[in-house]
N, C-alpha and C. Protein backbone atom coordinates (compact mmCIF):
# COMPACT_ATOMS: atom_id res chain seq x y z
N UNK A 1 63.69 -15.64 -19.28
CA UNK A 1 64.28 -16.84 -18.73
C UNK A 1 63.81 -18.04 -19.54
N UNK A 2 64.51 -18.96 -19.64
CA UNK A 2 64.61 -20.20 -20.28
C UNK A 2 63.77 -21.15 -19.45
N UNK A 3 62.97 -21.85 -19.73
CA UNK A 3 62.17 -22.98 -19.17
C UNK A 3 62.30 -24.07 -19.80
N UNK A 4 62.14 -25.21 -19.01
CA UNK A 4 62.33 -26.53 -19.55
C UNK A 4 60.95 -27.38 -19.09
N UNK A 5 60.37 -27.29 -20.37
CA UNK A 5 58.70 -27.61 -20.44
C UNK A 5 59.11 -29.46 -20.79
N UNK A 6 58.12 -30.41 -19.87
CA UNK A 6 58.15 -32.08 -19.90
C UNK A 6 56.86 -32.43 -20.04
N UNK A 7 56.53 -32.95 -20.74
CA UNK A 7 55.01 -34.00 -20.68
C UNK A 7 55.04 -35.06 -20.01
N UNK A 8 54.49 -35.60 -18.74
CA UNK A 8 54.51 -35.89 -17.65
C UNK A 8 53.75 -37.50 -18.92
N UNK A 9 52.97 -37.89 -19.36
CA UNK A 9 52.43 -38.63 -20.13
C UNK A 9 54.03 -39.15 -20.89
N UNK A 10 54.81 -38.37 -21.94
CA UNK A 10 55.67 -38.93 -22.42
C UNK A 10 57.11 -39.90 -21.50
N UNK A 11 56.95 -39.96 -20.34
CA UNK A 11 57.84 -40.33 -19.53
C UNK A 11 57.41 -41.34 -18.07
N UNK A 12 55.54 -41.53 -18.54
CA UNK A 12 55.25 -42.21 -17.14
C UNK A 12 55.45 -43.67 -17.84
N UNK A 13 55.76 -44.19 -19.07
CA UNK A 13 56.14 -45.34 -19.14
C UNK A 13 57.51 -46.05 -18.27
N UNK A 14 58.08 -45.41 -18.76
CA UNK A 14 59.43 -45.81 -17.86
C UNK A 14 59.93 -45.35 -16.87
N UNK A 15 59.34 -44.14 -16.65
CA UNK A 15 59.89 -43.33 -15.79
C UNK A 15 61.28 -42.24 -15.55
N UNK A 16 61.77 -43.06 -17.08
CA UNK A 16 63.37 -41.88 -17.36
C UNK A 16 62.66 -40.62 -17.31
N UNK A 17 63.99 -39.72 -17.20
CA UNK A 17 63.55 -38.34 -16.96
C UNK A 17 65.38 -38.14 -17.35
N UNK A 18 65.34 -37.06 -18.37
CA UNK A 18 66.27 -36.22 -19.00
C UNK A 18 67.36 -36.11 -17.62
N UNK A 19 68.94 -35.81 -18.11
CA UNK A 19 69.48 -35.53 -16.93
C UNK A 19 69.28 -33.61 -16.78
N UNK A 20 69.12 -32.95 -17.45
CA UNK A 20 68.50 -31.48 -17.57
C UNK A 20 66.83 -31.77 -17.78
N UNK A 21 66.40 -32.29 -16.84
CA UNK A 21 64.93 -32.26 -16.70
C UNK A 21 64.30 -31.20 -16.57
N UNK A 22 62.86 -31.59 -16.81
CA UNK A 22 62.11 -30.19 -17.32
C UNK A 22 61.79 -29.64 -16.06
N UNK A 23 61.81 -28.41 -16.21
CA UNK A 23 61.09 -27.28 -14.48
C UNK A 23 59.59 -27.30 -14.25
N UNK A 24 59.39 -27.14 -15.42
CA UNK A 24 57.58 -27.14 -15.73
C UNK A 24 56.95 -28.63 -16.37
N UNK A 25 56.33 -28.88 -15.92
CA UNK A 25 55.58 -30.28 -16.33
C UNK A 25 54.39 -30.07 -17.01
N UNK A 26 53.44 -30.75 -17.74
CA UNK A 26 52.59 -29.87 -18.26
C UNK A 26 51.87 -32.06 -18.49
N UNK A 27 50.65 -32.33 -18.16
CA UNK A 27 50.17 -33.81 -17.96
C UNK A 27 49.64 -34.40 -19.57
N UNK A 28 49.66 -33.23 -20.61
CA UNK A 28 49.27 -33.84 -21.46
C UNK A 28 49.46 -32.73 -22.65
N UNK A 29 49.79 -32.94 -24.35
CA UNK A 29 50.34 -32.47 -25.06
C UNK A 29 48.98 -30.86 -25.38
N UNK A 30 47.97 -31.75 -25.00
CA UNK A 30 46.65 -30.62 -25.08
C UNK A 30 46.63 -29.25 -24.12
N UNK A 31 47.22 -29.90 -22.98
CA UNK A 31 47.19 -29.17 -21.69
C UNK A 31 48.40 -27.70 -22.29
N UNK A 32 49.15 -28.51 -22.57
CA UNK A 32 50.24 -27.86 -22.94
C UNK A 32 50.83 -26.82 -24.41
N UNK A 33 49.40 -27.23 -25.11
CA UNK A 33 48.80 -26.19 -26.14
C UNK A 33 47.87 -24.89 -25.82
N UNK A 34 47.47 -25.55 -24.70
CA UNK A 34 46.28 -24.88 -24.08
C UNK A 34 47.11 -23.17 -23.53
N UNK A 35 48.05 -23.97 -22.69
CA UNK A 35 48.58 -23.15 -21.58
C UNK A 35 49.69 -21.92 -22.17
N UNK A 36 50.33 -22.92 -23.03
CA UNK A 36 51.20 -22.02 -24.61
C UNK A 36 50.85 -21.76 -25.65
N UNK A 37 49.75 -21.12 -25.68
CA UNK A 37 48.87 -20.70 -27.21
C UNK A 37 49.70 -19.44 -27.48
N UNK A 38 49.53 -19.13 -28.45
CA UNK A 38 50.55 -18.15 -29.14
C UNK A 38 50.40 -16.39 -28.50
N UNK A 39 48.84 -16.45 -27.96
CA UNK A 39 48.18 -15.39 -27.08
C UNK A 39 48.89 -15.10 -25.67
N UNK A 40 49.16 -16.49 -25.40
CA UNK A 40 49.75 -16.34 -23.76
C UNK A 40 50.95 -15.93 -23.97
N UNK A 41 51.90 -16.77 -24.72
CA UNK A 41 53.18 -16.42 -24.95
C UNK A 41 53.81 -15.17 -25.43
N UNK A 42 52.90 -14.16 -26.06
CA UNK A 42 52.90 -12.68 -26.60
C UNK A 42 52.65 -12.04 -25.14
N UNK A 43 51.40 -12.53 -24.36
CA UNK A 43 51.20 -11.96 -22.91
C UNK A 43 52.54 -12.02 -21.86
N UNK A 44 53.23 -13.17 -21.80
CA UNK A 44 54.42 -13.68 -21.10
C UNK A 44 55.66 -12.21 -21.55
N UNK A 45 55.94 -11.98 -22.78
CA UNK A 45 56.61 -11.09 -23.52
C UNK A 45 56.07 -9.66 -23.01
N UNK A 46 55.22 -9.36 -23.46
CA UNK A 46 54.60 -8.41 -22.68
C UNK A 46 55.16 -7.86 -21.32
N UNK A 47 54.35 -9.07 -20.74
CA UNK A 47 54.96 -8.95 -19.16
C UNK A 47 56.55 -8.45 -19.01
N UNK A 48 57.37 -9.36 -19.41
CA UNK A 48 58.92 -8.98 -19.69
C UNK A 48 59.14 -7.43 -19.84
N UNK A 49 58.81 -7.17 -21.00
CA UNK A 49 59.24 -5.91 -22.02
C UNK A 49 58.49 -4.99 -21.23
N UNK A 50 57.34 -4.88 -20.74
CA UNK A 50 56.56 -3.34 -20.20
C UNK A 50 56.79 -3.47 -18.55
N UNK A 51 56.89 -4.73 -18.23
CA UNK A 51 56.55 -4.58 -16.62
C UNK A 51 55.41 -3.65 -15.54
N UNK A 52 54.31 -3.98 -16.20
CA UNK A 52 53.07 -3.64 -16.04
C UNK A 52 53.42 -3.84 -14.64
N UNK A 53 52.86 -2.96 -13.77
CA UNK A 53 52.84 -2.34 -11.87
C UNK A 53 51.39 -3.24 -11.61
N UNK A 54 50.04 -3.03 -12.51
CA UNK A 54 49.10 -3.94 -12.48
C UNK A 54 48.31 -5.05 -13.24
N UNK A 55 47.51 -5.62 -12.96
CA UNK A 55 46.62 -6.18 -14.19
C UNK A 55 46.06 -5.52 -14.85
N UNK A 56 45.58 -4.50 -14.43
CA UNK A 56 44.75 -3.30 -15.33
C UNK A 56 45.71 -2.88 -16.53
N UNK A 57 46.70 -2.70 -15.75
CA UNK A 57 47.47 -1.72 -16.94
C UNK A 57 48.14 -2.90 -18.25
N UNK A 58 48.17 -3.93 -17.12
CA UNK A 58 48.42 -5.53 -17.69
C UNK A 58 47.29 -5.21 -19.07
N UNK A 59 46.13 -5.39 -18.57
CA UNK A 59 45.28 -5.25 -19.97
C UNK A 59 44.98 -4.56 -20.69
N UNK A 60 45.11 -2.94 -20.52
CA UNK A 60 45.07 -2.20 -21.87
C UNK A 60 46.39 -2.65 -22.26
N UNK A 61 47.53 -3.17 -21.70
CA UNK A 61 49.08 -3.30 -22.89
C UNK A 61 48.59 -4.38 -23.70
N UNK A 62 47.98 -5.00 -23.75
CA UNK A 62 47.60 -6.67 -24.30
C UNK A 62 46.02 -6.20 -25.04
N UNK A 63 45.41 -5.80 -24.84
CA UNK A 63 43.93 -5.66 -25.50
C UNK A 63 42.92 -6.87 -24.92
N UNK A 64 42.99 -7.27 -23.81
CA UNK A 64 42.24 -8.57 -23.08
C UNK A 64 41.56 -7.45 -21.84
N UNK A 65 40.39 -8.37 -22.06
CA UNK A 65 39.41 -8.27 -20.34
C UNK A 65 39.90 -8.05 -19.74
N UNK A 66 40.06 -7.35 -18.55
CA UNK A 66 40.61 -7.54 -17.15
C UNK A 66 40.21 -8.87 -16.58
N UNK A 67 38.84 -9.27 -16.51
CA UNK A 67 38.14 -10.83 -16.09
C UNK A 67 38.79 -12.03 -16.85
N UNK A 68 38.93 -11.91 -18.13
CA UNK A 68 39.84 -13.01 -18.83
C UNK A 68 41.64 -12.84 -18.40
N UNK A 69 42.06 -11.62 -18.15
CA UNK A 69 43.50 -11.88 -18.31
C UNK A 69 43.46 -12.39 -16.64
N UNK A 70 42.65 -12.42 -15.90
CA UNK A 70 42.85 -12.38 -14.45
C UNK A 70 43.04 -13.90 -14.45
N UNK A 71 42.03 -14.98 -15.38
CA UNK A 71 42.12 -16.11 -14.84
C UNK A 71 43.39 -16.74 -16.12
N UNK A 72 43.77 -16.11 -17.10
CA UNK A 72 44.92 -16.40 -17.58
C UNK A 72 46.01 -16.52 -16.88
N UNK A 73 46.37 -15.21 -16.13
CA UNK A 73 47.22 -15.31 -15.44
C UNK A 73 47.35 -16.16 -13.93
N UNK A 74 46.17 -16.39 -13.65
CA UNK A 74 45.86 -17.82 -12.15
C UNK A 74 46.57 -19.36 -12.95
N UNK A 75 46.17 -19.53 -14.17
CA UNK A 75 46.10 -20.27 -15.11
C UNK A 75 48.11 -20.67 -15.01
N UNK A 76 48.67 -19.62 -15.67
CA UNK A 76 50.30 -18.75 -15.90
C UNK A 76 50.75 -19.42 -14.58
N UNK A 77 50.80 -18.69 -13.42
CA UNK A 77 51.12 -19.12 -12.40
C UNK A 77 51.00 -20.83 -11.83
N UNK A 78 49.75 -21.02 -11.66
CA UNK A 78 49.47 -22.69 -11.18
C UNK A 78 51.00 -23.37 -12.28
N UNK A 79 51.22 -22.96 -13.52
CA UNK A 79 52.14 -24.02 -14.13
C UNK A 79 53.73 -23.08 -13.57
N UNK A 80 53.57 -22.27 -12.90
CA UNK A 80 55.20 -21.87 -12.49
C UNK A 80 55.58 -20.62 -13.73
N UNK A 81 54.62 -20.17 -14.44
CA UNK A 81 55.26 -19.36 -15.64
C UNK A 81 55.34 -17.89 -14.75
N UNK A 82 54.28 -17.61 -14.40
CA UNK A 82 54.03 -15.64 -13.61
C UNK A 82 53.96 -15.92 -12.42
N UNK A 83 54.59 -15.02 -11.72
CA UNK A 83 54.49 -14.74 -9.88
C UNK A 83 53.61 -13.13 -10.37
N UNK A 84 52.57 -13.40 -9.18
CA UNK A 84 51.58 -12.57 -8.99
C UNK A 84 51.62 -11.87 -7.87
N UNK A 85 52.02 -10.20 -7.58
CA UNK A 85 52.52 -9.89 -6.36
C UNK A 85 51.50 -9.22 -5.95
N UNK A 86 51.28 -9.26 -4.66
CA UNK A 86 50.06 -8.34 -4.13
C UNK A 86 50.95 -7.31 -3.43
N UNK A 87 50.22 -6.10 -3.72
CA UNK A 87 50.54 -4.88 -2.99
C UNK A 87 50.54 -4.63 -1.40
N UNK A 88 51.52 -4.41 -1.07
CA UNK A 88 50.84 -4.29 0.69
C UNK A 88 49.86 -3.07 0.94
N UNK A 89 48.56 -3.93 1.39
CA UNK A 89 47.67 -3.00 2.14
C UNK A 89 46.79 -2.44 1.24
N UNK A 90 47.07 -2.97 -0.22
CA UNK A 90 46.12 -2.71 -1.05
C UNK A 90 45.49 -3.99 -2.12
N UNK A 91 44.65 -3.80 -3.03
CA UNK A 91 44.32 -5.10 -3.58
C UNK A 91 44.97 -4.67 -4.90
N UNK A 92 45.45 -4.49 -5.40
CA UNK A 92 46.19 -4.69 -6.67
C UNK A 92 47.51 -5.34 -6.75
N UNK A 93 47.49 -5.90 -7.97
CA UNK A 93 48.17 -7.07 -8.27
C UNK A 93 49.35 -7.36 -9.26
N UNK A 94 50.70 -7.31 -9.10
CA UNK A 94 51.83 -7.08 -9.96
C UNK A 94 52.01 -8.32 -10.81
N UNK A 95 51.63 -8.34 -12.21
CA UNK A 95 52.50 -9.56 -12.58
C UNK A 95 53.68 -9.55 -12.65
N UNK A 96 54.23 -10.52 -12.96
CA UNK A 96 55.43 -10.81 -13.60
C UNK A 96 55.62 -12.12 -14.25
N UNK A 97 56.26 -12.08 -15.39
CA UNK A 97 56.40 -13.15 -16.36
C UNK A 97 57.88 -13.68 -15.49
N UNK A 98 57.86 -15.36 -15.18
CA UNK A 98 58.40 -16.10 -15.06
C UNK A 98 59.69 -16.36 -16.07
N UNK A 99 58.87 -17.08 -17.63
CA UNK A 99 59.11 -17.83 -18.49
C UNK A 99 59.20 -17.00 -19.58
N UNK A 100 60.29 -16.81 -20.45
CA UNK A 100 59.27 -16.13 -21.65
C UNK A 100 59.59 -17.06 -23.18
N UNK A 101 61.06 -18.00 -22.80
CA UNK A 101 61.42 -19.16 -23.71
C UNK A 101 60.96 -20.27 -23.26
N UNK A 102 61.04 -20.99 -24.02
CA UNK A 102 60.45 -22.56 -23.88
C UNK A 102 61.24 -23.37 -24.62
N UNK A 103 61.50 -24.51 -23.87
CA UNK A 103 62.46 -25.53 -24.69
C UNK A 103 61.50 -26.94 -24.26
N UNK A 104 61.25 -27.52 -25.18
CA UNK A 104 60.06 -28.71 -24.96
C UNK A 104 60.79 -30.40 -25.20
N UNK A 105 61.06 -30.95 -24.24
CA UNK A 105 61.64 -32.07 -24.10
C UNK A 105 60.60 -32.92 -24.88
N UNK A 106 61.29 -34.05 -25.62
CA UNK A 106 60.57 -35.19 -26.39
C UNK A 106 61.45 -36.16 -26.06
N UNK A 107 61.14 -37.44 -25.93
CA UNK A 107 61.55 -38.76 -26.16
C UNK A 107 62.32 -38.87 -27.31
């Protein structure tokens, strides 16, 4: 799916906002390097293409921690990219990639 990523900084001058405004907001150009590093965005793909059932299996497909991809993906979610499904009645945890394009609004 297609996302429409905004820097909340490039638009608090005036307050315009695109008439196809962005879905995802992101407060600063750093934040927004941070959150789309080239690691996450291969992880996002991932997610797509294998549809990992858990995080575990989430991380041998990716080669990451289980402890690091866990707060990547808290990270993923808080900005609207992964819904994180919990199992009924058990503790394991389904990702799913949201986002896997990005289209980045500028002034």
């Amino acid at each position: 799916m297609r996302t429409i990523i905004g820097i909340r900084s490039e638009y608090a001058s005036d307050g315009r906002v695109p008439a196809e405004g962005p879905t995802v907001w992101f407060d600063t150009w750093r934040q927004l390097v941070g959150v789309l590093s080239d690691e996450n965005r291969q992880l996002l793909k991932t997610m797509s293409s294998a549809r990992p059932q858990t995080v575990a299996e989430l991380a041998k497909l990716s080669g990451r921690a289980p402890s690091n991809l866990s707060r990547t993906l808290k990270n993923l979610q808080a900005h609207g990219l992964v819904r994180l499904h919990r199992a009924e009645g058990g503790r394991a945890i389904r990702p799913e990639a949201i986002a896997t394009e990005f289209l980045v609004l500028l002034d």
